[in-house]
N, C-alpha and C. Protein backbone atom coordinates (compact mmCIF):
# COMPACT_ATOMS: atom_id res chain seq x y z
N UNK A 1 0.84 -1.16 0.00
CA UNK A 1 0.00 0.00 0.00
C UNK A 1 0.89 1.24 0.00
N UNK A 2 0.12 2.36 -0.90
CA UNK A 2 1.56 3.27 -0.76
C UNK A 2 1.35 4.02 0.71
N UNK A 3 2.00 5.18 0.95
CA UNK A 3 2.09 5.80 2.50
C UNK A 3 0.69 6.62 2.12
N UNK A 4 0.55 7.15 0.60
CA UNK A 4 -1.38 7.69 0.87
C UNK A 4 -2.50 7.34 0.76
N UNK A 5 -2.25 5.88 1.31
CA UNK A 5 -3.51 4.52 1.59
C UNK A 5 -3.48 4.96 3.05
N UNK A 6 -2.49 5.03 3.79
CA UNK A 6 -2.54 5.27 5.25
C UNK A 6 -3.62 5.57 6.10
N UNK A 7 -4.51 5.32 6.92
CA UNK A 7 -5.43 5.12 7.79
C UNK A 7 -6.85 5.42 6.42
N UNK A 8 -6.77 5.52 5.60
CA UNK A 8 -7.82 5.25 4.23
C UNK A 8 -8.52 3.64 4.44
N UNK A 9 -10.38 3.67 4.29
CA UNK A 9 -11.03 2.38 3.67
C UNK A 9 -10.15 2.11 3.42
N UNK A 10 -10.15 0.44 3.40
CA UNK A 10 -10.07 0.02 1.94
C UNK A 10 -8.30 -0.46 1.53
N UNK A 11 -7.28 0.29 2.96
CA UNK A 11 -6.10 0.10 2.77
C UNK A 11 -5.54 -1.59 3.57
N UNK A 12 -4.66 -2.04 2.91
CA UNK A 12 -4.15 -2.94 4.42
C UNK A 12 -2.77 -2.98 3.94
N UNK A 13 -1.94 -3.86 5.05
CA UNK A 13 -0.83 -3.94 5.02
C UNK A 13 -0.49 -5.18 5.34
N UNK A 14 0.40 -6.18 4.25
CA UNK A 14 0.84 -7.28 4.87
C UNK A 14 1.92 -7.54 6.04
N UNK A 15 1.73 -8.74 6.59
CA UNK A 15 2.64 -8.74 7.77
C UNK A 15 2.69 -10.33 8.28
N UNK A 16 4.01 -10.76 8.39
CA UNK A 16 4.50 -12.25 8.24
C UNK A 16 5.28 -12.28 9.57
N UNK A 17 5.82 -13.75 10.51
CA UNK A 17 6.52 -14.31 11.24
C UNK A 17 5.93 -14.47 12.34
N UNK A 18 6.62 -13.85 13.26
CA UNK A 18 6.20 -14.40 15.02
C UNK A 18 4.39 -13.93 14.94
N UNK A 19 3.62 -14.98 15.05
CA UNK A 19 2.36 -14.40 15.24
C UNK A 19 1.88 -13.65 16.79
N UNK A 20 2.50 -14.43 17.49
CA UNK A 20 2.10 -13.47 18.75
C UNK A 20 2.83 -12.28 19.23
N UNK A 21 3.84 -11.52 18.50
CA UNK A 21 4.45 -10.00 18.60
C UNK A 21 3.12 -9.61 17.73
N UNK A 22 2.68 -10.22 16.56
CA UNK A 22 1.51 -9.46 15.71
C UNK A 22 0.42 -9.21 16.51
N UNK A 23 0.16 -10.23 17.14
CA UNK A 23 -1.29 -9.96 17.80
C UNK A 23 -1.51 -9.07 19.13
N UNK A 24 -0.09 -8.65 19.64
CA UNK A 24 0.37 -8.06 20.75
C UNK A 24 0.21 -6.54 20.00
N UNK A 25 0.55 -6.38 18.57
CA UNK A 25 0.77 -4.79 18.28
C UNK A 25 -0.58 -4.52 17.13
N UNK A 26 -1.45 -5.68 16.88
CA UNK A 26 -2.21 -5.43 15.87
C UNK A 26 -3.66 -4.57 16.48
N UNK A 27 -3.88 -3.94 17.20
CA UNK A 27 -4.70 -2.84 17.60
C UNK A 27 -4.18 -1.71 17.11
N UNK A 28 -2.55 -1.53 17.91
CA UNK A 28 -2.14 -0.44 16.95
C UNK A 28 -2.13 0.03 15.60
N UNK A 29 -1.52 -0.95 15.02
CA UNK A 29 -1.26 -1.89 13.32
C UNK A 29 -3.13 -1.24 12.66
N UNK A 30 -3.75 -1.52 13.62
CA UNK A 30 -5.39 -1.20 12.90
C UNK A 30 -5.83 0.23 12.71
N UNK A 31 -4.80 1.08 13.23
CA UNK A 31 -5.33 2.10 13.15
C UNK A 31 -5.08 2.64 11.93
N UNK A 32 -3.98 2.28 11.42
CA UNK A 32 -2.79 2.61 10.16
C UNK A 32 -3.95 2.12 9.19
N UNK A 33 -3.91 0.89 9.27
CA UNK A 33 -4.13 -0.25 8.30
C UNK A 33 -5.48 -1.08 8.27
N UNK A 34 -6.04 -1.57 7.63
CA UNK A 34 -6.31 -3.05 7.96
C UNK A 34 -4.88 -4.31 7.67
N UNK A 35 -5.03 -5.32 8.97
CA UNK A 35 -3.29 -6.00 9.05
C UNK A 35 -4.39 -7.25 7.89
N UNK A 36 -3.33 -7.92 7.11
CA UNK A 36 -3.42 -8.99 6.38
C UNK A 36 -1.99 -10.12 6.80
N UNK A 37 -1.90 -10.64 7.86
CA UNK A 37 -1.47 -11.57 8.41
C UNK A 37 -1.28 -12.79 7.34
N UNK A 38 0.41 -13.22 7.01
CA UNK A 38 0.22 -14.28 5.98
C UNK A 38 0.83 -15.52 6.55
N UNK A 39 1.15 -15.40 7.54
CA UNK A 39 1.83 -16.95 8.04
C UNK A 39 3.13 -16.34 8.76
N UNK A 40 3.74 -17.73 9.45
CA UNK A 40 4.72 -17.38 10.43
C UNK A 40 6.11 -17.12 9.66
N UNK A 41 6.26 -17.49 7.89
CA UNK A 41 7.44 -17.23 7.64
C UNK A 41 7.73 -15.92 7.48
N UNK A 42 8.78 -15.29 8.35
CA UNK A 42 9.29 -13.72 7.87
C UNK A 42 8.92 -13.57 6.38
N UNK A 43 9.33 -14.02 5.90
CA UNK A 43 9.56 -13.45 4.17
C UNK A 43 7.90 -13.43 3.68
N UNK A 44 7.14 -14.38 3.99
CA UNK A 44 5.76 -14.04 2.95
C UNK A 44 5.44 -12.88 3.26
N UNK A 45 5.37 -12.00 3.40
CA UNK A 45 4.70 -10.48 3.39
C UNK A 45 5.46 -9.74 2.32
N UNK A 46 6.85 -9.91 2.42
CA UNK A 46 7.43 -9.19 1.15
C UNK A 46 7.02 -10.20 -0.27
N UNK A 47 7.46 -10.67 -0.15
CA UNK A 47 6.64 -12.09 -1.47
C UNK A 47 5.59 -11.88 -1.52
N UNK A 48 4.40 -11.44 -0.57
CA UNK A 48 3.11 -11.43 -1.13
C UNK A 48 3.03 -9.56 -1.78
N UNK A 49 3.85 -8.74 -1.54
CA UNK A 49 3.92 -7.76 -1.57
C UNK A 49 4.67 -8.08 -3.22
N UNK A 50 5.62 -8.30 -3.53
CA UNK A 50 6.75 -8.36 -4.72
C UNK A 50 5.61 -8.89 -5.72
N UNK A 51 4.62 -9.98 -5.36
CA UNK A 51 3.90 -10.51 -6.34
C UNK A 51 2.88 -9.40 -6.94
N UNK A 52 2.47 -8.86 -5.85
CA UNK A 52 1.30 -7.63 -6.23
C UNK A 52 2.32 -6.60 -7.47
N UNK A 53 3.43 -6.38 -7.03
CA UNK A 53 3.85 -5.44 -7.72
C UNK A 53 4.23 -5.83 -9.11
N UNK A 54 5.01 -7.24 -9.68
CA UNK A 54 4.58 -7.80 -10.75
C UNK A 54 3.58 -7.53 -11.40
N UNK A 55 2.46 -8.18 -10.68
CA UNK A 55 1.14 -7.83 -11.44
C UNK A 55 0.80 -6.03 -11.57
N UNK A 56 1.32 -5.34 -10.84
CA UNK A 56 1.06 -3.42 -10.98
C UNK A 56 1.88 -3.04 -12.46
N UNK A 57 3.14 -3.38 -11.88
CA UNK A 57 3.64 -2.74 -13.28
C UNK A 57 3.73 -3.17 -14.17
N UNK A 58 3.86 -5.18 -14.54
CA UNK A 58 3.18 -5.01 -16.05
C UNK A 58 2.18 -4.72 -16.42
N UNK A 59 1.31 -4.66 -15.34
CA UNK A 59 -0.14 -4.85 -16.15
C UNK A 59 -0.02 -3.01 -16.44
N UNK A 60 0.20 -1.84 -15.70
CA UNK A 60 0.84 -0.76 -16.16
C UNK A 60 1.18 -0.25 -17.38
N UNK A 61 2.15 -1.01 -17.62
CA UNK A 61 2.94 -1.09 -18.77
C UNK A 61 1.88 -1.17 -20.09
N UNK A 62 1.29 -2.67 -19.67
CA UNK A 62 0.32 -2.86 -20.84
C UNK A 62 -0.98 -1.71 -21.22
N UNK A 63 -1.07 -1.26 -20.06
CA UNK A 63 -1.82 0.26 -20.40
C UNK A 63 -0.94 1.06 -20.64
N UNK A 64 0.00 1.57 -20.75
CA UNK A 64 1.01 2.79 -21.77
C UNK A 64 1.26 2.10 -23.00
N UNK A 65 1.50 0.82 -23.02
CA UNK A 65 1.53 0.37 -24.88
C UNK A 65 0.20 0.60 -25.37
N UNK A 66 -0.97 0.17 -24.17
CA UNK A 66 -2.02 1.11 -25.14
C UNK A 66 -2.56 2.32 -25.50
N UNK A 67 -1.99 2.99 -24.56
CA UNK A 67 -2.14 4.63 -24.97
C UNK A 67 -1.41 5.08 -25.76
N UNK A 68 -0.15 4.48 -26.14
CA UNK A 68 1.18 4.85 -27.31
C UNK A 68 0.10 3.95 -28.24
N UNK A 69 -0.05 2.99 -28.65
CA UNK A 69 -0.82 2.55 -29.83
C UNK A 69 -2.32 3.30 -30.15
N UNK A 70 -2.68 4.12 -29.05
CA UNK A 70 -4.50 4.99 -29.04
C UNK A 70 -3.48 6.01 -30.04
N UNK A 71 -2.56 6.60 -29.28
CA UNK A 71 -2.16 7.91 -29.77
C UNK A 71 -1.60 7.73 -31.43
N UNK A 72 -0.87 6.66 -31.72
CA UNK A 72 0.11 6.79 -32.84
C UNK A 72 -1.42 6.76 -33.98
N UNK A 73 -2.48 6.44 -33.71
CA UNK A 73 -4.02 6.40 -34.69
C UNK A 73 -5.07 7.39 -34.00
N UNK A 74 -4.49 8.58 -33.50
CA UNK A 74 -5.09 9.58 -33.00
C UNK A 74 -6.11 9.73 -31.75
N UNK A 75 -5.81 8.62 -31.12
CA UNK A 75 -6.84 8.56 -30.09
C UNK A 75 -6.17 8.73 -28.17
N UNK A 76 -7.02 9.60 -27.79
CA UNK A 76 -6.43 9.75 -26.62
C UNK A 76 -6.43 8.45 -25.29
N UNK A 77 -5.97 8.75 -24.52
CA UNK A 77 -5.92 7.96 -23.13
C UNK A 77 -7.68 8.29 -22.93
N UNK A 78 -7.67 9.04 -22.93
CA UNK A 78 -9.24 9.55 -22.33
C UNK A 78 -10.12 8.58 -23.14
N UNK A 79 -10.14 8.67 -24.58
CA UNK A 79 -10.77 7.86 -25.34
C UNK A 79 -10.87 6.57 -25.74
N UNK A 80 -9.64 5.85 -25.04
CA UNK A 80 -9.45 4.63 -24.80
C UNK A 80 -9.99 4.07 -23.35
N UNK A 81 -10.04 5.03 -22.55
CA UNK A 81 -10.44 4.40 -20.82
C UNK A 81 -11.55 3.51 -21.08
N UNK A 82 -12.77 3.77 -21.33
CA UNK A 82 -13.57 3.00 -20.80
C UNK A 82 -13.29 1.71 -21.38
N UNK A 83 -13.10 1.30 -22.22
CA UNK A 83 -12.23 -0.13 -22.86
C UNK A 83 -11.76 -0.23 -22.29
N UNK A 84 -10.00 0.08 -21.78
CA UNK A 84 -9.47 -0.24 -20.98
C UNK A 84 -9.79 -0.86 -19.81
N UNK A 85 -10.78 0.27 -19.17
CA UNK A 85 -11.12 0.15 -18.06
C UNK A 85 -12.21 -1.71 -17.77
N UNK A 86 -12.63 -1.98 -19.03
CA UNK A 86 -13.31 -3.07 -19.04
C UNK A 86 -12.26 -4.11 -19.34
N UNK A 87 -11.44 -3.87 -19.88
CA UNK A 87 -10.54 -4.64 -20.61
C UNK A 87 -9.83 -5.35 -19.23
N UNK A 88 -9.47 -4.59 -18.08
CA UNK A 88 -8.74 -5.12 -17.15
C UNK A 88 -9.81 -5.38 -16.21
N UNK A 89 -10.92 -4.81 -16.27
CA UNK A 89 -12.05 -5.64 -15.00
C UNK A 89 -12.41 -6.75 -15.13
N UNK A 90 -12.23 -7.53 -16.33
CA UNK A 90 -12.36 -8.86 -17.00
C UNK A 90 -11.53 -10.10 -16.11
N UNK A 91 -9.92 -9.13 -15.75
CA UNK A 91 -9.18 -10.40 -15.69
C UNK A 91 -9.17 -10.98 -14.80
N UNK A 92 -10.34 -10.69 -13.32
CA UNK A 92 -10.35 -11.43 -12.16
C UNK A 92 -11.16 -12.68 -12.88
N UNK A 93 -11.74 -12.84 -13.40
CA UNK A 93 -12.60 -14.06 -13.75
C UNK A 93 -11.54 -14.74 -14.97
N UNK A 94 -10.75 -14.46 -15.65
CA UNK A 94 -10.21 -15.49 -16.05
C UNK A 94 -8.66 -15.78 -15.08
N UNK A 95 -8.40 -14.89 -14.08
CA UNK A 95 -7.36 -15.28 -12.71
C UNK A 95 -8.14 -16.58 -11.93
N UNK A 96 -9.68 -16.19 -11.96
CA UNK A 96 -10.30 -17.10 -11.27
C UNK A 96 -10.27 -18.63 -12.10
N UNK A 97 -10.34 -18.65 -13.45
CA UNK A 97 -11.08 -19.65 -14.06
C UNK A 97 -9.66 -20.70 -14.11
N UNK A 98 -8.67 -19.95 -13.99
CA UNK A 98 -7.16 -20.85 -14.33
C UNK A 98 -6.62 -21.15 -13.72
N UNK A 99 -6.64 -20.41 -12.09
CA UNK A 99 -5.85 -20.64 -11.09
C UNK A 99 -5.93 -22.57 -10.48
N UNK A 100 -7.50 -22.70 -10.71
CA UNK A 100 -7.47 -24.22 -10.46
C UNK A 100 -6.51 -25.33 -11.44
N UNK A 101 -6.65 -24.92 -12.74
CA UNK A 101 -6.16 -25.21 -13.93
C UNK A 101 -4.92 -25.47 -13.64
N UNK A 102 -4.20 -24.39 -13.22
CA UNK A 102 -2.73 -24.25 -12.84
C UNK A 102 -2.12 -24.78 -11.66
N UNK A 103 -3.21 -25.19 -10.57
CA UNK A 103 -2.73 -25.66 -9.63
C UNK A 103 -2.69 -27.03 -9.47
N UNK A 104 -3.54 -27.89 -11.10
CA UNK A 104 -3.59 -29.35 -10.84
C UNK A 104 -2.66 -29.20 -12.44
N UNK A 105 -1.94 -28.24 -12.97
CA UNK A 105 -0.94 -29.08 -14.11
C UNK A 105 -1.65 -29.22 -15.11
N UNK A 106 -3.30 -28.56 -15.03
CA UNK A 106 -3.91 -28.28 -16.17
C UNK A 106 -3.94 -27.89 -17.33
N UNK A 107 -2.96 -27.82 -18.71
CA UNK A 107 -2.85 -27.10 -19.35
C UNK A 107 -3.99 -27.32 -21.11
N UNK A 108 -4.97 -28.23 -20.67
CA UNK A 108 -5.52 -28.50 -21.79
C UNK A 108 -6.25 -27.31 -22.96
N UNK A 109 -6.12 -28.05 -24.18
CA UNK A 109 -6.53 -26.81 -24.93
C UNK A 109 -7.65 -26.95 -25.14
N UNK A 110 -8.88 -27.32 -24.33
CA UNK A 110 -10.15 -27.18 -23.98
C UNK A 110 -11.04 -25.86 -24.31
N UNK A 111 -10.21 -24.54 -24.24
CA UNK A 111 -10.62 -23.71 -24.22
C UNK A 111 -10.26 -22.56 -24.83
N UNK A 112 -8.81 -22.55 -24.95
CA UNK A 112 -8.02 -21.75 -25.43
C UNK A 112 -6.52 -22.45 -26.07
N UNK A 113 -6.20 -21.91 -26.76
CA UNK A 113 -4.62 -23.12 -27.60
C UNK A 113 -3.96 -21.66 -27.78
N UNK A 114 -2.61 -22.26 -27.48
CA UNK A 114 -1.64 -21.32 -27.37
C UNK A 114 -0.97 -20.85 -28.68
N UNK A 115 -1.39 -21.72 -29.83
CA UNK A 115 -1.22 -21.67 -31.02
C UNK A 115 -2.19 -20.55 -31.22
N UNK A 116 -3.49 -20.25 -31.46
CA UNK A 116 -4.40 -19.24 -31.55
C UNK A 116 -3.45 -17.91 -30.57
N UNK A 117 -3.54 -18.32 -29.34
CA UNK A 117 -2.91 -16.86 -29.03
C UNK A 117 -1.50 -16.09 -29.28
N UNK A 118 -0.61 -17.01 -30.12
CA UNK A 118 0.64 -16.62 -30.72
C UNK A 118 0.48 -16.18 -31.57
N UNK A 119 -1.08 -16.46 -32.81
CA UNK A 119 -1.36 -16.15 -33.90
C UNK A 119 -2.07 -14.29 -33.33
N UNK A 120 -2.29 -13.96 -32.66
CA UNK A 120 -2.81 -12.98 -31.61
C UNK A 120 -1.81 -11.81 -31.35
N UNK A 121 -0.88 -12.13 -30.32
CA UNK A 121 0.10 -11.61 -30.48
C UNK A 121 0.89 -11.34 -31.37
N UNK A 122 1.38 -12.17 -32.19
CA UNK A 122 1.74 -11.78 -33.28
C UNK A 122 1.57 -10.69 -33.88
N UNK A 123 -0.12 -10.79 -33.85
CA UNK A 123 -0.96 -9.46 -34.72
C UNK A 123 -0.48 -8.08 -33.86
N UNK A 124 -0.60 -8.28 -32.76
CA UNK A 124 -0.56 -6.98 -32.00
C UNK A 124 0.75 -6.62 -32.22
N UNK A 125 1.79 -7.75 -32.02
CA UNK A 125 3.13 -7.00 -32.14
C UNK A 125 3.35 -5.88 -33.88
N UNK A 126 2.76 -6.60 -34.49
CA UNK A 126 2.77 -6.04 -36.06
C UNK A 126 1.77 -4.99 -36.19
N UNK A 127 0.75 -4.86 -35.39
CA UNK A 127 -0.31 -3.53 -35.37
C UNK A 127 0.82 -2.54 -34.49
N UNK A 128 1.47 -3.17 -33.75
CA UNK A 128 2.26 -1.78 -32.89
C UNK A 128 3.04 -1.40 -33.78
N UNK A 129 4.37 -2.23 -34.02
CA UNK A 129 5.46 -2.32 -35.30
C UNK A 129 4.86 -1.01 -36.35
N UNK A 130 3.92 -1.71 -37.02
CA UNK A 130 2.96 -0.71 -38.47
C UNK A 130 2.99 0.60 -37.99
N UNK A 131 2.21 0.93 -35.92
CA UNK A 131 2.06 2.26 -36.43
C UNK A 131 3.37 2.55 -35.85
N UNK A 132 4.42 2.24 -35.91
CA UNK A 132 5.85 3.05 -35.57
C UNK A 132 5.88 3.95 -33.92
N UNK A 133 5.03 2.38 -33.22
CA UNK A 133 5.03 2.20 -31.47
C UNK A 133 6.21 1.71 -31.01
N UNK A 134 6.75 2.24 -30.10
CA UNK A 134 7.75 1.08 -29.54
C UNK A 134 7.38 -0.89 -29.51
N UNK A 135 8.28 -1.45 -29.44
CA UNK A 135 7.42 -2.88 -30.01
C UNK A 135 8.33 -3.46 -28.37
N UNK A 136 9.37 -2.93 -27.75
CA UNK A 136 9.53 -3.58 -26.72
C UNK A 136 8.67 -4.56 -25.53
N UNK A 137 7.55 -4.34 -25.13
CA UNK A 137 6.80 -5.29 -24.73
C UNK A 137 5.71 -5.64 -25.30
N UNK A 138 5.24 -5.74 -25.99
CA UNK A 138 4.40 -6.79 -27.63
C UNK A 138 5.99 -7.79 -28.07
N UNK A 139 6.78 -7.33 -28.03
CA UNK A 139 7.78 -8.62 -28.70
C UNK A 139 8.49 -9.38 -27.59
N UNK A 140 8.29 -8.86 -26.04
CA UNK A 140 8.90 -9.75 -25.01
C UNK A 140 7.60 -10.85 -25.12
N UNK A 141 6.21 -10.28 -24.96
CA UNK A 141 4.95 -11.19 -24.88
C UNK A 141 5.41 -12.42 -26.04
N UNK A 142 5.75 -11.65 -27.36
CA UNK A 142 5.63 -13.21 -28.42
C UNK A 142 6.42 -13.67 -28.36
N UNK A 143 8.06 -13.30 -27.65
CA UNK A 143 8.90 -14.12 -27.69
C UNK A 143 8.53 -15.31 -26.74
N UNK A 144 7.75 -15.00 -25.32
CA UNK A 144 7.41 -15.66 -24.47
C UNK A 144 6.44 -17.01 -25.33
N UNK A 145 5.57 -16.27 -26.21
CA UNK A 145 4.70 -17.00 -26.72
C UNK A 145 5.29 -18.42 -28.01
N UNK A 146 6.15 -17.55 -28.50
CA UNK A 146 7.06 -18.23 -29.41
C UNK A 146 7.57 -19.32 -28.82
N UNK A 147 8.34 -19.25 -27.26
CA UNK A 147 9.08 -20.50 -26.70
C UNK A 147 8.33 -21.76 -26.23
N UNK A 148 6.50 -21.19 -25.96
CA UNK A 148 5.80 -21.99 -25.38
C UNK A 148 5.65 -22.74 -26.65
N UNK A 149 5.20 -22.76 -27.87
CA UNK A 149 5.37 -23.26 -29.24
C UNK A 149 6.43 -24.07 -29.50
N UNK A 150 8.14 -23.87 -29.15
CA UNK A 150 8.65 -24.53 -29.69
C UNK A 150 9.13 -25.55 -28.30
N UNK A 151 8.03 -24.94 -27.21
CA UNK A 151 8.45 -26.30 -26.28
C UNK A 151 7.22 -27.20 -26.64
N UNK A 152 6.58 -27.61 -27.59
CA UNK A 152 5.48 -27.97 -27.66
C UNK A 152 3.98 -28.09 -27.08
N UNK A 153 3.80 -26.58 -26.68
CA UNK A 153 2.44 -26.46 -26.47
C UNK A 153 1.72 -26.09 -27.15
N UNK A 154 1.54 -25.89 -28.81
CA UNK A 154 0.60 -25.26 -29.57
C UNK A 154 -0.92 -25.28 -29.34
N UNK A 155 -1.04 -27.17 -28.93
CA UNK A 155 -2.40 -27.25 -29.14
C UNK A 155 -3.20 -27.12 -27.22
N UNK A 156 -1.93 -27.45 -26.58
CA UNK A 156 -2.46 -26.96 -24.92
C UNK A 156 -3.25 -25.12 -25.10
N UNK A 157 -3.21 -25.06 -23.34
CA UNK A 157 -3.63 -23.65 -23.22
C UNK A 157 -2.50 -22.97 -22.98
N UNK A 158 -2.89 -21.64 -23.11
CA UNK A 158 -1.75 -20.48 -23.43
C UNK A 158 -1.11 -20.35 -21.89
N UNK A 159 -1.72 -20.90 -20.82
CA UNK A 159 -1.72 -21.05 -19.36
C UNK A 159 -0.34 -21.97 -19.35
N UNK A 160 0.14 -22.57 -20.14
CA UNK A 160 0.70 -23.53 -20.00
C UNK A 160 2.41 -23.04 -20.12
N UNK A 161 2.39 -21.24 -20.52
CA UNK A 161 3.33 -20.55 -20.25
C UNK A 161 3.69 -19.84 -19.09
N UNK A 162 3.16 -21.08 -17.98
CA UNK A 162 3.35 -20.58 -16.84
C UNK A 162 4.61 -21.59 -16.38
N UNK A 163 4.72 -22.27 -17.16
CA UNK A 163 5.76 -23.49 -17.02
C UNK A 163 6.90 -23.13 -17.40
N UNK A 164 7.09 -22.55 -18.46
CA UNK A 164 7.96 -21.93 -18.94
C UNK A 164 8.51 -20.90 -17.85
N UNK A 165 7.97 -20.08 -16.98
CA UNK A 165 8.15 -18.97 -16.31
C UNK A 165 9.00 -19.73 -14.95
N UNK A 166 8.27 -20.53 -14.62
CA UNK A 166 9.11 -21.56 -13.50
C UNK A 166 10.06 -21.79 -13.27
N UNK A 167 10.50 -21.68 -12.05
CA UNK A 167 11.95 -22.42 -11.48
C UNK A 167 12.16 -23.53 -11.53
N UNK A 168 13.26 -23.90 -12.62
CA UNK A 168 13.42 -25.24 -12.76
C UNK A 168 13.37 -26.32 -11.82
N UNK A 169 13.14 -27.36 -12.32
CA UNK A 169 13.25 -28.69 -10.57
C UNK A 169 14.56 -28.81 -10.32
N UNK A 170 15.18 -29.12 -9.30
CA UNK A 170 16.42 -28.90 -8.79
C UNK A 170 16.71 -30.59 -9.19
């Protein structure tokens, strides 16, 4: 949370290790915050914190490649929002629909094939490319998309480039 979430609805703050120093200072902790308590290991609070921020600034990012691609065909940020704005309210329900997917090794192309969404990206990287957008993240996405292809997932789901992203097995 940044420091002007501070005693704001709606704010909290994670917080990991000795649970009973937490529960000894979490009255205080409530006044700041709402506390989001993640377990006794020190480190999950920054890890649950590092993950949020992953998800902030690419997903960020992917809104300035679309305001550089609104603008380079004359269209403002303003005139792109409400799309946008739908465009990313969407993705809790497909976070929801995959997370099971992903947690049993699911990668079937039941629904989606990673071949279709390379054919996708692709396009976008070449709609950015055309209008003379920066292509730096449209071509990290297809390179990503490209490797899931030549590790043979065409006909799995595009989910299945979550494997790829993984820490190898030791």
């Amino acid at each position: 949370m940044p420091p002007s979430g501070i005693g704001k609805p709606g704010s909290s703050t994670f917080y990991s290790g000795s649970r009973a120093p937490f529960e000894a200072a979490r009255p205080t902790l409530e006044v700041l915050t709402r506390t989001d308590f993640r377990g006794e290991d020190p480190g999950l609070a920054a890890l649950f914190y590092q993950i949020g921020m992953v998800m902030f600034w690419t997903s960020m990012l992917s809104y300035w490649q679309a305001v550089a691609l609104a603008d380079a065909n004359g269209l403002t940020a303003a005139d792109i929002l409400p799309h946008a704005t739908e465009t990313m309210a969407s993705l809790p329900g497909f976070l929801a629909f995959y997370a099971a997917r992903i947690d049993a090794g699911r990668h079937d192309g039941d629904v989606d094939r990673l071949a279709m969404g390379t054919a996708s990206v692709e396009h976008v990287l070449h709609t950015n490319a055309d209008a003379g957008v920066d292509t730096t993240l449209p071509a990290a996405v297809a390179d990503l998309f490209r490797r899931g292809m030549d590790a043979g997932h065409a006909t799995g789901s595009f989910s299945s480039l979550v494997e790829l992203m993984k820490k190898p097995a030791a």
